[in-house]
C-alpha atoms as a PDB file:
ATOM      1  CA  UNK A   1     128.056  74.978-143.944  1.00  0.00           C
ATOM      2  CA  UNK A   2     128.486  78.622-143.537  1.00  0.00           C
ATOM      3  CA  UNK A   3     131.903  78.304-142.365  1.00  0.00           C
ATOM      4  CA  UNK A   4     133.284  75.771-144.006  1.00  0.00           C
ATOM      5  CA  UNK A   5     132.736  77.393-147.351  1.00  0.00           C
ATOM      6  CA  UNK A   6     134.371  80.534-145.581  1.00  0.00           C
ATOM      7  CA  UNK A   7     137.008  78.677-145.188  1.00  0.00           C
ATOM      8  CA  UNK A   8     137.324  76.776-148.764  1.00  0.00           C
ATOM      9  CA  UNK A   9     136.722  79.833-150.323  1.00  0.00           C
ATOM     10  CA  UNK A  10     139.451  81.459-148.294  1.00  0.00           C
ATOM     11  CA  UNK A  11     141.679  79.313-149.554  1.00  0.00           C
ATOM     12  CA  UNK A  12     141.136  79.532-152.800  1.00  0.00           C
ATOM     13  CA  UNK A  13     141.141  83.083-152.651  1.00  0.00           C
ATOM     14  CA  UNK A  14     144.585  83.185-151.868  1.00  0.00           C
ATOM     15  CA  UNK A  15     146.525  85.424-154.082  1.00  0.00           C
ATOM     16  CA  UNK A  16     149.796  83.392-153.429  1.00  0.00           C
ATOM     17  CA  UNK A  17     152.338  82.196-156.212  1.00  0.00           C
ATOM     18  CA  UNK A  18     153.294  78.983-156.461  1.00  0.00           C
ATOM     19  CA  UNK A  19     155.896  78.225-154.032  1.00  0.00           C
ATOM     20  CA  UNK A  20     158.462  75.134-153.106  1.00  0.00           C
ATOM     21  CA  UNK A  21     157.396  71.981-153.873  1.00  0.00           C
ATOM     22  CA  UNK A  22     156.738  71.372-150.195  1.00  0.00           C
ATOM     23  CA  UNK A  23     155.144  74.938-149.680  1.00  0.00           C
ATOM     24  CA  UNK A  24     152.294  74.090-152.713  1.00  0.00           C
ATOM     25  CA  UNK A  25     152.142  70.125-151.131  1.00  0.00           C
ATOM     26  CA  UNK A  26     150.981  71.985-148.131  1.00  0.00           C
ATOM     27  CA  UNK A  27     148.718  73.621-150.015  1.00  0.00           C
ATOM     28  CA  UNK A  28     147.257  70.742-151.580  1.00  0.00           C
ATOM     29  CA  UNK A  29     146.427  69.218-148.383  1.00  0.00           C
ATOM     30  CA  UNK A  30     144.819  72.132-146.483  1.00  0.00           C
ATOM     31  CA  UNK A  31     142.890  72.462-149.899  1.00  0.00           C
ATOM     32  CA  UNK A  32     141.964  69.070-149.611  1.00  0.00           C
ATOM     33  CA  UNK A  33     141.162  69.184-145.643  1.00  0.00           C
ATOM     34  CA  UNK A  34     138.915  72.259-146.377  1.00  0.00           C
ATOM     35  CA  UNK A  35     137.515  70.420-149.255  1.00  0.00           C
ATOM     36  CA  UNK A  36     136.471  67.723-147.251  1.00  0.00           C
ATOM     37  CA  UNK A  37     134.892  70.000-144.483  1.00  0.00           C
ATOM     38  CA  UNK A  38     132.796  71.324-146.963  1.00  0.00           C
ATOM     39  CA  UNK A  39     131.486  68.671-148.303  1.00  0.00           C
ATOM     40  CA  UNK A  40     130.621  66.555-145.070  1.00  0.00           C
ATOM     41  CA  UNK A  41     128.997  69.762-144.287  1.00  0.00           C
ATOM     42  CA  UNK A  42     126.783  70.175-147.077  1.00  0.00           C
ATOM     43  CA  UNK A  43     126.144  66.081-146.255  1.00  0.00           C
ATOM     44  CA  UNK A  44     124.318  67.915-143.669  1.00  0.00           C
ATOM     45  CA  UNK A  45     122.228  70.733-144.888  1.00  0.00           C
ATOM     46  CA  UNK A  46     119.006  70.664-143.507  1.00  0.00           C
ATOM     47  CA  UNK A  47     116.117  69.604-146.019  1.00  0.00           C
ATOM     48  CA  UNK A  48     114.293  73.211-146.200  1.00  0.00           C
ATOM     49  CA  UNK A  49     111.631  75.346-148.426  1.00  0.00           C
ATOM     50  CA  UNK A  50     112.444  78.372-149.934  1.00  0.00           C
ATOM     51  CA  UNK A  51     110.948  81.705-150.403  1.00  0.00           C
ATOM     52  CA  UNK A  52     110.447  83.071-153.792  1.00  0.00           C
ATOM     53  CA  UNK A  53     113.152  85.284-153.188  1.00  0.00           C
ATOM     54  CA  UNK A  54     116.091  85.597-155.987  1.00  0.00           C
ATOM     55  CA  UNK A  55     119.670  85.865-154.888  1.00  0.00           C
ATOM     56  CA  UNK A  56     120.785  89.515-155.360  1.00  0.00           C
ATOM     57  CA  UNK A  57     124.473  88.596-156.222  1.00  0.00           C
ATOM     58  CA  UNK A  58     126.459  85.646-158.333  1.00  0.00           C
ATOM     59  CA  UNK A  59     129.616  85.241-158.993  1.00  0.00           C
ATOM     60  CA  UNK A  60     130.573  86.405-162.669  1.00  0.00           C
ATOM     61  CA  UNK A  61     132.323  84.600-165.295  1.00  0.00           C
ATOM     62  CA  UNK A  62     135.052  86.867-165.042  1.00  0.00           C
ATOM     63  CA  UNK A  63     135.852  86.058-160.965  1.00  0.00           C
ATOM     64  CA  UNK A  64     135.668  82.801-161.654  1.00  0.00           C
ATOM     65  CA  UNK A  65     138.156  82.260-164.276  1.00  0.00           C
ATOM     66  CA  UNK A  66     140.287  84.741-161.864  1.00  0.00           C
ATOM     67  CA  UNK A  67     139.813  81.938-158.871  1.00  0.00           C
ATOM     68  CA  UNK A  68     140.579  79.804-161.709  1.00  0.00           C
ATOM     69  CA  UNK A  69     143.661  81.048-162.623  1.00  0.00           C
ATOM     70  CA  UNK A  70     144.634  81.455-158.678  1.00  0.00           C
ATOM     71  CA  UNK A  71     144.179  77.325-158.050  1.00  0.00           C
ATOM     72  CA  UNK A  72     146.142  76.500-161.668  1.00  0.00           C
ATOM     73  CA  UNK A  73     148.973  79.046-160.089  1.00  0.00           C
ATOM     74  CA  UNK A  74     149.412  77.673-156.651  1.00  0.00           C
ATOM     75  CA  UNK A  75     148.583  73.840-157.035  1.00  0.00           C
ATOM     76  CA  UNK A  76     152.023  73.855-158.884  1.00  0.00           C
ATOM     77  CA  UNK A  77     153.640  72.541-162.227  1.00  0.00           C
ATOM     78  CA  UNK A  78     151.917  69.600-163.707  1.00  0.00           C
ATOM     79  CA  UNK A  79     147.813  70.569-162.254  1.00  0.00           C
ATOM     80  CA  UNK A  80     144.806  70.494-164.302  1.00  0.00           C
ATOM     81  CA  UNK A  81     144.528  67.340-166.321  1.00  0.00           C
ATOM     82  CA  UNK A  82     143.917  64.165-165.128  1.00  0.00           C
ATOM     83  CA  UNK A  83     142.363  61.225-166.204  1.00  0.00           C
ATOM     84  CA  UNK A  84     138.848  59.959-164.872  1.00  0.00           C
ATOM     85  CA  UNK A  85     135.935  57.591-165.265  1.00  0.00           C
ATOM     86  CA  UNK A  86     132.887  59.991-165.402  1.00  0.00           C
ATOM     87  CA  UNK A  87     131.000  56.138-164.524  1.00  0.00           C
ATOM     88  CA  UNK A  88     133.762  54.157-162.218  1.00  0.00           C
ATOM     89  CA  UNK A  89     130.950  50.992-161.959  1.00  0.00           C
ATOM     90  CA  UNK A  90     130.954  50.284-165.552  1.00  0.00           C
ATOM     91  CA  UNK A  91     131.187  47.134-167.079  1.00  0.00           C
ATOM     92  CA  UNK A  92     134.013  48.064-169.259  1.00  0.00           C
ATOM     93  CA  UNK A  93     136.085  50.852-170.634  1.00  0.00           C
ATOM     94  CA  UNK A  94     134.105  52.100-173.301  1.00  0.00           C
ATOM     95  CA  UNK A  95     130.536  52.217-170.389  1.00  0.00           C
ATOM     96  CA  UNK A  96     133.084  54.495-167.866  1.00  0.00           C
ATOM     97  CA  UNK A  97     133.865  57.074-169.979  1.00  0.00           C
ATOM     98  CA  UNK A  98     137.133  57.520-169.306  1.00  0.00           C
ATOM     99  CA  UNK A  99     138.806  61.029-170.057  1.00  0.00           C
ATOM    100  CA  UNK A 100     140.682  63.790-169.221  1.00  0.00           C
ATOM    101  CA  UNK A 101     139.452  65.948-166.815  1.00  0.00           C
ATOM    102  CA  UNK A 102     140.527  69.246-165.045  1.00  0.00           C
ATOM    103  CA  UNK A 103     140.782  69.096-161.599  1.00  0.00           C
ATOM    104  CA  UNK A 104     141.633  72.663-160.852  1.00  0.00           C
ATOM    105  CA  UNK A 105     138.231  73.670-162.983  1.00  0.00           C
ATOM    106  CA  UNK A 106     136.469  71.506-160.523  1.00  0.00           C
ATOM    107  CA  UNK A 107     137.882  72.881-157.194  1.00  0.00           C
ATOM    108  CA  UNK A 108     136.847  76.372-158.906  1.00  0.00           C
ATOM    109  CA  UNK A 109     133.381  74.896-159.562  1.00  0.00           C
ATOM    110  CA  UNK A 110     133.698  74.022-156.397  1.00  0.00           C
ATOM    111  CA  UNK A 111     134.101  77.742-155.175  1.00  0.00           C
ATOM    112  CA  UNK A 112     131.614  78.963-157.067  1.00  0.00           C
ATOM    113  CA  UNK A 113     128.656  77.288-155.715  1.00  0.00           C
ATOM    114  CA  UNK A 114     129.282  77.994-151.945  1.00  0.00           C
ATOM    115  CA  UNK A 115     130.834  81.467-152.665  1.00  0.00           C
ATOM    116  CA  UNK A 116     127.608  82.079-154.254  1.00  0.00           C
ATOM    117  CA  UNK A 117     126.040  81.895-151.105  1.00  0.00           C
ATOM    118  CA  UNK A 118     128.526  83.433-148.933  1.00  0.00           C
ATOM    119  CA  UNK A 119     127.508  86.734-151.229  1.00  0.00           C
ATOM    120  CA  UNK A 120     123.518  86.395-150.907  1.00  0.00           C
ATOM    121  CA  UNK A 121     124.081  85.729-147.522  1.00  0.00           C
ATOM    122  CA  UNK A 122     126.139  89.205-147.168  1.00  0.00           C
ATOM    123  CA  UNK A 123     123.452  90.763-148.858  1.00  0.00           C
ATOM    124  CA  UNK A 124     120.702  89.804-147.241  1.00  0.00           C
ATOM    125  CA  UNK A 125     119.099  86.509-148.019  1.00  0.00           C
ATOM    126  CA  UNK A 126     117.573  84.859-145.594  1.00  0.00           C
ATOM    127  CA  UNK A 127     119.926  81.493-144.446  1.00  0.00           C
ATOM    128  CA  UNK A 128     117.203  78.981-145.287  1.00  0.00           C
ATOM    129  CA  UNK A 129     117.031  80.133-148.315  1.00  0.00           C
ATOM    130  CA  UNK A 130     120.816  79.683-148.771  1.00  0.00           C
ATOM    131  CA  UNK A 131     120.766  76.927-147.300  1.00  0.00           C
ATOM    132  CA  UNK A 132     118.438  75.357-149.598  1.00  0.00           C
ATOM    133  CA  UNK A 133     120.444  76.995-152.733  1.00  0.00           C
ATOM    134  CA  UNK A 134     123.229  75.152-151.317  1.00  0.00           C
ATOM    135  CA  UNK A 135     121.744  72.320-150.889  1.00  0.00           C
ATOM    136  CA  UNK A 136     120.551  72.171-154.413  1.00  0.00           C
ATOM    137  CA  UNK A 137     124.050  72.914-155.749  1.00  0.00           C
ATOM    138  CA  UNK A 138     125.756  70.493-154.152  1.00  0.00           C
ATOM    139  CA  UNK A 139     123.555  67.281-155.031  1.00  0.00           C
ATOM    140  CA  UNK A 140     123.251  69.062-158.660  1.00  0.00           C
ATOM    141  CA  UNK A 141     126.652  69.906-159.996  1.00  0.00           C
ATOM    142  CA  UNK A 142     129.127  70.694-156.923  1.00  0.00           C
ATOM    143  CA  UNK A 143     129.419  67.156-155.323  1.00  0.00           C
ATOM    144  CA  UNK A 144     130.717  65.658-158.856  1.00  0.00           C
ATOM    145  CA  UNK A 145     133.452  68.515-159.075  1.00  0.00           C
ATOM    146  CA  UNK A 146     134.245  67.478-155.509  1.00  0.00           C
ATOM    147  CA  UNK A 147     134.250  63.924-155.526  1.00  0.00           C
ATOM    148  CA  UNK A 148     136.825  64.172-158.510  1.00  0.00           C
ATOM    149  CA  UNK A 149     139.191  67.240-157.260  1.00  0.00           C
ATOM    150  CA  UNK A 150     139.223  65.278-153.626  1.00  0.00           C
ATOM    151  CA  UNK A 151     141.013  61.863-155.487  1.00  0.00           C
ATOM    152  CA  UNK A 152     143.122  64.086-157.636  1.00  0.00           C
ATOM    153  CA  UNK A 153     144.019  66.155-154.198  1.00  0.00           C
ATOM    154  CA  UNK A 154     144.586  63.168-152.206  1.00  0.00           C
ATOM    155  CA  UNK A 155     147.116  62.165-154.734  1.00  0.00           C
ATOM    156  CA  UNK A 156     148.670  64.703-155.207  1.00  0.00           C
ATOM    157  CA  UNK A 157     149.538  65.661-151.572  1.00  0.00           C
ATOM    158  CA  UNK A 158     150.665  61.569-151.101  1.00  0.00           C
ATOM    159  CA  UNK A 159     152.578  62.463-153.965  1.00  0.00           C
ATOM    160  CA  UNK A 160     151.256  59.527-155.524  1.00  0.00           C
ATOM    161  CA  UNK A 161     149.884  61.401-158.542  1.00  0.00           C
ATOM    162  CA  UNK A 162     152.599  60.159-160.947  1.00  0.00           C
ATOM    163  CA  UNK A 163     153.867  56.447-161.549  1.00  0.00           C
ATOM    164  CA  UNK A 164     157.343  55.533-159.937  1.00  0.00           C
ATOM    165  CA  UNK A 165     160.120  55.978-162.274  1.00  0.00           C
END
């Protein structure tokens, strides 16, 4: 897990403008590729007990609305909304909850969590106990911000995201 939220967290680091409209598609799928690696890879966090230690570090409001703003800038013209069921089994319409969401507030959601433990591990925490913060972020709030940023990703770099003309 430790690397692939290096690597996620890399990339949305990136201080990049937005580019061509081949240049950000590229971006959009290595976004999505390291999205997916992180994700399989918290699929396989070992079930562990933590100390009672307390992370030293988090990431502030503040750095995330700058990752924020990074994402918006370099996913290109047209990111951020998109519509979504927050319950895709439903029985109808009304039961799904269909909505807007924002996609590039869940890929920085998606930051946060594992950048979170990129800095406590810098700082000293122990890796199980990152590990099981990780572990608890993911099946808590992360995976949902995933699970919709990785549909809204996968269109996008298909450039499928918008209806034929």
């Amino acid at each position: 897990m430790r690397e692939a939220a290096r690597v996620y967290c890399s990339l949305v680091g990136e201080e990049d403008d937005q580019g061509s409209r081949d240049e950000d598609a590229a971006f959009a799928h290595r976004l999505l590729t390291a999205l997916a690696d992180a994700v399989a890879s918290a699929l396989r966090l070992p079930e562990v007990e933590p100390s009672d230690a307390e992370s030293p570090v988090a990431v502030s409001h503040e750095q995330w609305h700058a990752c924020y703003r990074r994402i918006g800038q370099r996913i290109g013209a047209g990111a951020g909304c998109c519509w979504e069921a927050s319950y895709p089994f439903a029985e109808d319409e009304a039961q799904a909850g269909v909505g807007l969401g924002d996609f590039v507030d869940d890929l920085a959601d998606v930051w946060r969590d594992p950048e979170n433990g990129l800095l406590a591990l810098d700082a000293g925490m122990s890796l199980n106990d990152v590990q099981w913060q990780w572990r608890q972020d993911y099946w808590t709030h992360w995976a949902h911000h995933a699970a919709g940023a990785t549909r809204a990703l996968l269109l996008r770099s298909t450039d499928r995201g918008h209806p034929s003309p």
